[in-house]
C-alpha atoms as a PDB file:
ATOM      1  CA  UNK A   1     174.382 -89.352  64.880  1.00  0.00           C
ATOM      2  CA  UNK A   2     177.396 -89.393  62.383  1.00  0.00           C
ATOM      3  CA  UNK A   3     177.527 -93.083  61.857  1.00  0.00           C
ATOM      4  CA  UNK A   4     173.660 -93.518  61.072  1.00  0.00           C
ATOM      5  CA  UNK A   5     173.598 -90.985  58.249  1.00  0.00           C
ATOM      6  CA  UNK A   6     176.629 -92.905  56.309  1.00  0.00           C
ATOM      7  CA  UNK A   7     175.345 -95.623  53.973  1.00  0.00           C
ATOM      8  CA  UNK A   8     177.705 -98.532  55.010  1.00  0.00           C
ATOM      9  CA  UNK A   9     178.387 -99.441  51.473  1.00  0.00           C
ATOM     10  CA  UNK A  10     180.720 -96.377  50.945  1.00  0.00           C
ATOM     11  CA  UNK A  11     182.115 -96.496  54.395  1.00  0.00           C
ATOM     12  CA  UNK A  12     184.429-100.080  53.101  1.00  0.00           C
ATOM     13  CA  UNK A  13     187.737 -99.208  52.134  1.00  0.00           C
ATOM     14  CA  UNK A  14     191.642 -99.334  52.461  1.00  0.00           C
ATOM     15  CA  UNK A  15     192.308 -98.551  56.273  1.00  0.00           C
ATOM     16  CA  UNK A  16     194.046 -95.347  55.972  1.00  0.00           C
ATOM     17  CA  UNK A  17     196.417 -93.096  57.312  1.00  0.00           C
ATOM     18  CA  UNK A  18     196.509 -92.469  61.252  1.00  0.00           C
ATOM     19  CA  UNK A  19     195.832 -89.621  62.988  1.00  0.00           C
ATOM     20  CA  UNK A  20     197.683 -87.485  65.676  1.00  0.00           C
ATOM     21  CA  UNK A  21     194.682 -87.122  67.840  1.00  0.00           C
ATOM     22  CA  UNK A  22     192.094 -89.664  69.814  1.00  0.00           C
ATOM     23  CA  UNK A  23     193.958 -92.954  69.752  1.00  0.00           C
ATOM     24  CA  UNK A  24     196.785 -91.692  67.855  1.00  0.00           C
ATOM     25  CA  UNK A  25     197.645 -90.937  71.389  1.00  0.00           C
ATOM     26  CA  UNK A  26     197.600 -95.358  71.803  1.00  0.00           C
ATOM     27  CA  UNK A  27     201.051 -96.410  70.702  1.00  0.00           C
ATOM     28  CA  UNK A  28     201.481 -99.562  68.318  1.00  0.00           C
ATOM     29  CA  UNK A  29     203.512-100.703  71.364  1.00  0.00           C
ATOM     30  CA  UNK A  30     200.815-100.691  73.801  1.00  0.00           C
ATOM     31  CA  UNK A  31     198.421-102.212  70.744  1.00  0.00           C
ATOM     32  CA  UNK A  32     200.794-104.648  69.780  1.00  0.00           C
ATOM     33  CA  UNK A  33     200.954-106.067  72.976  1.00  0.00           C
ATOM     34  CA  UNK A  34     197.712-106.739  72.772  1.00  0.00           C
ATOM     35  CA  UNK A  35     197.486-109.182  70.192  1.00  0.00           C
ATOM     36  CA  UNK A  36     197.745-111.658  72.147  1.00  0.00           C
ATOM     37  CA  UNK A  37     195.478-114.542  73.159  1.00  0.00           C
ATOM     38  CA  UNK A  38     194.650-112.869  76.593  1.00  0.00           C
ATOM     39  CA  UNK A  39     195.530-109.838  76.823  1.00  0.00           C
ATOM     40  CA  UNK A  40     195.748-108.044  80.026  1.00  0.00           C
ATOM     41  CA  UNK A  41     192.792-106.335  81.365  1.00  0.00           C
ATOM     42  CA  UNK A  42     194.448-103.044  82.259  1.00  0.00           C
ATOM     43  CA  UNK A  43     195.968-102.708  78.854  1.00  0.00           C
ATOM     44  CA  UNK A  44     192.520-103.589  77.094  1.00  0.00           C
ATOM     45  CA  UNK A  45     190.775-100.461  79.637  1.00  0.00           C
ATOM     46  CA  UNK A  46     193.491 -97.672  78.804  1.00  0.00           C
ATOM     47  CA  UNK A  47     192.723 -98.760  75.046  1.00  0.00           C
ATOM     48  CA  UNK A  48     189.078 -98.499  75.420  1.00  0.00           C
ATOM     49  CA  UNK A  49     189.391 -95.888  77.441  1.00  0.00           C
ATOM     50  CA  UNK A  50     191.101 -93.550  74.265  1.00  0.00           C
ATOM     51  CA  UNK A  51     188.243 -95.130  72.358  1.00  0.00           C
ATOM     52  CA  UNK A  52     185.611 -93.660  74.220  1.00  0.00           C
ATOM     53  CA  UNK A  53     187.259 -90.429  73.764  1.00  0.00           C
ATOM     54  CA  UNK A  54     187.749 -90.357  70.559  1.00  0.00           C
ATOM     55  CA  UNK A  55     184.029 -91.511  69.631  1.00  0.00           C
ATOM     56  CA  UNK A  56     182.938 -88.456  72.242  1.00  0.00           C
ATOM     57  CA  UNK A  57     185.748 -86.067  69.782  1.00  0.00           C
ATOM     58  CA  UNK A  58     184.578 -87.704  66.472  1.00  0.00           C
ATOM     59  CA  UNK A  59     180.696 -86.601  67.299  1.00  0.00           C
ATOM     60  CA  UNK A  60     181.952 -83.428  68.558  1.00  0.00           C
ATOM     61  CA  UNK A  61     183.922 -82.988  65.052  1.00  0.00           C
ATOM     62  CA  UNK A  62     180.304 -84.266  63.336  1.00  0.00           C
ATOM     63  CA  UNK A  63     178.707 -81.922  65.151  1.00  0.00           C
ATOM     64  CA  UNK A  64     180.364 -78.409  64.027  1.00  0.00           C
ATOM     65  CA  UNK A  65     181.300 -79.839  60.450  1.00  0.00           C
ATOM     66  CA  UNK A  66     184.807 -79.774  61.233  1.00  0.00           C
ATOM     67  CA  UNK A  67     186.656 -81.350  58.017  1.00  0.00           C
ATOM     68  CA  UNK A  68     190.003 -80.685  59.239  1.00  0.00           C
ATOM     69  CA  UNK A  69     189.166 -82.650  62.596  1.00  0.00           C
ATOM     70  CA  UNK A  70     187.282 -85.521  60.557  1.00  0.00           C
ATOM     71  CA  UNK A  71     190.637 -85.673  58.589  1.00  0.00           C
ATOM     72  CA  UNK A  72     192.985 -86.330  61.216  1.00  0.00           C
ATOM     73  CA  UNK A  73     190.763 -88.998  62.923  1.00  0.00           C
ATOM     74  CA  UNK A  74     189.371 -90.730  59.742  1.00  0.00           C
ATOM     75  CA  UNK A  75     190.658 -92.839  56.255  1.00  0.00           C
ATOM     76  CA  UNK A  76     190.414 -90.990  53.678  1.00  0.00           C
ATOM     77  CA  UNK A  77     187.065 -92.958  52.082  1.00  0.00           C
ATOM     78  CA  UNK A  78     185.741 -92.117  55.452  1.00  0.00           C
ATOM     79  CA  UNK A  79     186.460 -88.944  55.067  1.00  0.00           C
ATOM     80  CA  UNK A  80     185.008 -88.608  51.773  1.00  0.00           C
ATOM     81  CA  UNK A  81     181.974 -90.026  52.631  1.00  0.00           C
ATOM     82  CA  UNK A  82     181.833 -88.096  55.622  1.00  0.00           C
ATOM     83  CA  UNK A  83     181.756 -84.752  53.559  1.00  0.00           C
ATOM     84  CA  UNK A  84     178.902 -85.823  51.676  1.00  0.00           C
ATOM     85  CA  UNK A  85     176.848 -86.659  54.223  1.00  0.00           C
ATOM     86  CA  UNK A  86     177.685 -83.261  55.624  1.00  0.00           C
ATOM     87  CA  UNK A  87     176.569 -81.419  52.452  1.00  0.00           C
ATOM     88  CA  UNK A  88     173.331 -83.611  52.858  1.00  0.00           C
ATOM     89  CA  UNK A  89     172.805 -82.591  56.321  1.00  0.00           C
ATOM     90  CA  UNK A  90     172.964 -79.040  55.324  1.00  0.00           C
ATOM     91  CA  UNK A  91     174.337 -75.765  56.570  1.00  0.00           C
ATOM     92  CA  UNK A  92     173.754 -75.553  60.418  1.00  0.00           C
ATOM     93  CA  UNK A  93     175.460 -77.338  63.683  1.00  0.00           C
ATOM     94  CA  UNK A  94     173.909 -80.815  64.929  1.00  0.00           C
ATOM     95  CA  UNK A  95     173.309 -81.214  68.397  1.00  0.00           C
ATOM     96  CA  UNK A  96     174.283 -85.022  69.392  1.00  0.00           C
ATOM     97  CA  UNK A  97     174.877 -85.100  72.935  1.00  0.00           C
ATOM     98  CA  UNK A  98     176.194 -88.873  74.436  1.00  0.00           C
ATOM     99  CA  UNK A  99     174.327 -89.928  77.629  1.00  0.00           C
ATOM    100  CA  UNK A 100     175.894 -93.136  78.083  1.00  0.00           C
ATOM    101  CA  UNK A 101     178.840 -94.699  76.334  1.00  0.00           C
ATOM    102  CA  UNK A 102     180.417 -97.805  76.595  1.00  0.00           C
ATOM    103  CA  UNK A 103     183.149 -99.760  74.563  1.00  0.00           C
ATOM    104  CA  UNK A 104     184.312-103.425  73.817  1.00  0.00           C
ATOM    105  CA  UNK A 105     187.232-104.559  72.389  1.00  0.00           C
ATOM    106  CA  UNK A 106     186.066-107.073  69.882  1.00  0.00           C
ATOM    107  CA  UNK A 107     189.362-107.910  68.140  1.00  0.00           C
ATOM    108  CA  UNK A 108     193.091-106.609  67.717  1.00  0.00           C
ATOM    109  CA  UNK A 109     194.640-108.597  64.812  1.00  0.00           C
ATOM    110  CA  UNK A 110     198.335-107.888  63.454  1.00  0.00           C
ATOM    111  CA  UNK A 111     197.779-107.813  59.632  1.00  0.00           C
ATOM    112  CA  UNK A 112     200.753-108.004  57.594  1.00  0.00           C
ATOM    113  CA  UNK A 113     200.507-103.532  56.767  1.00  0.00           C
ATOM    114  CA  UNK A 114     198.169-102.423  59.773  1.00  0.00           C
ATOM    115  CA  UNK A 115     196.796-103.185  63.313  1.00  0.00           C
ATOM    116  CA  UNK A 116     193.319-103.381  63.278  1.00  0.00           C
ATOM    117  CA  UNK A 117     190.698-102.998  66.234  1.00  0.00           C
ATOM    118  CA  UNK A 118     187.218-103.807  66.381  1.00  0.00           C
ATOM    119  CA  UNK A 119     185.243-101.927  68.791  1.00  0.00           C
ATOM    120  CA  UNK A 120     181.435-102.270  69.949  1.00  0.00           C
ATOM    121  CA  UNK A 121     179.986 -99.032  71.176  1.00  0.00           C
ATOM    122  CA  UNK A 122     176.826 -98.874  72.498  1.00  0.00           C
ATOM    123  CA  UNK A 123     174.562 -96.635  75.080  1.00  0.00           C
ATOM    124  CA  UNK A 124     172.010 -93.665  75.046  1.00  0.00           C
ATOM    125  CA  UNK A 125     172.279 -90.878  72.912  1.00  0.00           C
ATOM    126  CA  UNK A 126     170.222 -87.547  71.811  1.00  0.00           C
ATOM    127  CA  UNK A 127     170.853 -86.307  67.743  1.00  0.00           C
ATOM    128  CA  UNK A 128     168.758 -83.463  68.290  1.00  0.00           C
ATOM    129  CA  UNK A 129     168.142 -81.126  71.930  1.00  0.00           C
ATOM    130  CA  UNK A 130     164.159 -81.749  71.754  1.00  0.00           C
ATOM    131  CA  UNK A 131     164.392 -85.629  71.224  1.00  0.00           C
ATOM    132  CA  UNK A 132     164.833 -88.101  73.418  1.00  0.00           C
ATOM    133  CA  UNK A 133     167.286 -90.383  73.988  1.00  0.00           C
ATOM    134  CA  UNK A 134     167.715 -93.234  71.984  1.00  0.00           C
ATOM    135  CA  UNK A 135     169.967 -96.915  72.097  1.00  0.00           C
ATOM    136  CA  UNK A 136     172.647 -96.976  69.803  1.00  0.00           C
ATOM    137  CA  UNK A 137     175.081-100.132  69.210  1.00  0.00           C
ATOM    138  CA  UNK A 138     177.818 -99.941  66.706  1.00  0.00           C
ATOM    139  CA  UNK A 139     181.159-101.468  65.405  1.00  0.00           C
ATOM    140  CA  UNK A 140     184.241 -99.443  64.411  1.00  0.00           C
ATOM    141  CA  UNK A 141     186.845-100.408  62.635  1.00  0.00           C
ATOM    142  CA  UNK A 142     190.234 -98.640  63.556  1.00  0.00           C
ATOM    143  CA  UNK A 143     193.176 -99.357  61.762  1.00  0.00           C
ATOM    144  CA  UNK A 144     197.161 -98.158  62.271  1.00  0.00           C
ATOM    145  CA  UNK A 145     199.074 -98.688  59.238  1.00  0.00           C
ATOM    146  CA  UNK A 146     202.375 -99.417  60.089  1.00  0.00           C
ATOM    147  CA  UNK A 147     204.073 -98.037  57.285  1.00  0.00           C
ATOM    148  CA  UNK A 148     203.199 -94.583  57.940  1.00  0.00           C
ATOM    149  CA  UNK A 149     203.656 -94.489  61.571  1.00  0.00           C
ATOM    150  CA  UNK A 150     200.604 -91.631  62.379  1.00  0.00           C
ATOM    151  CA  UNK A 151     198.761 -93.700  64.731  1.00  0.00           C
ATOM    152  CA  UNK A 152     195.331 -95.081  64.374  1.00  0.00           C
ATOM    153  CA  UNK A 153     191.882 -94.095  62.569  1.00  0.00           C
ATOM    154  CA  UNK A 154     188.825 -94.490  61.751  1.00  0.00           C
ATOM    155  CA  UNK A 155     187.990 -96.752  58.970  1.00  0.00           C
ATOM    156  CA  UNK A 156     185.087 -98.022  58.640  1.00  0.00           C
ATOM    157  CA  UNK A 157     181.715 -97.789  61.016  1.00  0.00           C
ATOM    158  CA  UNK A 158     178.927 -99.980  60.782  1.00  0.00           C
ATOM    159  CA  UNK A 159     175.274 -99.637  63.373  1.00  0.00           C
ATOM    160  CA  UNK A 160     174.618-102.899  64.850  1.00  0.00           C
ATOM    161  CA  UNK A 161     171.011-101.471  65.860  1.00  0.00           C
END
């Protein structure tokens, strides 16, 4: 799985750019209204609901070792880290297949340049088509800088396993 093989140390950095895909689709609107102290369950679901998708497009991207995908969903250090863990990998597509996925919304804070979510994921998931399924539990970090107006991505992931 992509956010096993990335040595957490590297994955810390600026939150980046934002992309136009996954929640890029989730307007700062829609986010912002959700820094609140109770924010409204249906807006919390359609936001966790992108998130899902975009973990199921980010291993997809892992997957075929597409950089220009990684790009537009990830910060650049992510992104950087991302391609070396590729070139450990090796040449060949991974297999990850997602069995059961679910998402909760940790924290939404409105920092002074960004938004910034915190997501749990956790569930069942396969790295290779032989193996059996395995738990998985893991924080993201996804960040929308508001000077640059993209949308959100991918910062920083860390297993909670």
């Amino acid at each position: 799985m992509l956010t096993r093989l990335a040595p957490l140390a590297r994955l810390a950095g600026r939150a980046g750019l934002a992309g136009r895909a996954g929640l890029g689709r989730f307007g700062r609107r829609a986010a912002a209204r959700l820094v609140r102290r109770r924010p409204p369950a249906d807006e919390v679901g359609q936001f966790l609901d992108v998130a899902r998708q975009s973990f199921l497009q980010m291993q997809a991207a892992w997957d075929r070792a597409d950089l220009p995908a990684l790009g537009v969903m990830t910060t650049e250090p992510l992104l950087h880290d991302l391609c070396e863990q590729l070139t450990l990998r090796g040449p060949g597509p991974n297999c990850t297949e997602v069995l059961e996925l679910r998402a909760r919304l940790l924290a939404l804070e409105d920092l002074q340049e960004a938004l910034v979510a915190s997501v749990e994921f956790s569930g069942l998931i396969r790295e290779r088509c032989d193996d059996a399924a395995e738990p998985f539990r893991e924080l993201w970090l996804l960040a929308d800088v508001k000077a640059t107006g993209r949308g959100w991505r991918l910062a920083h992931v860390q297993s909670l396993c």
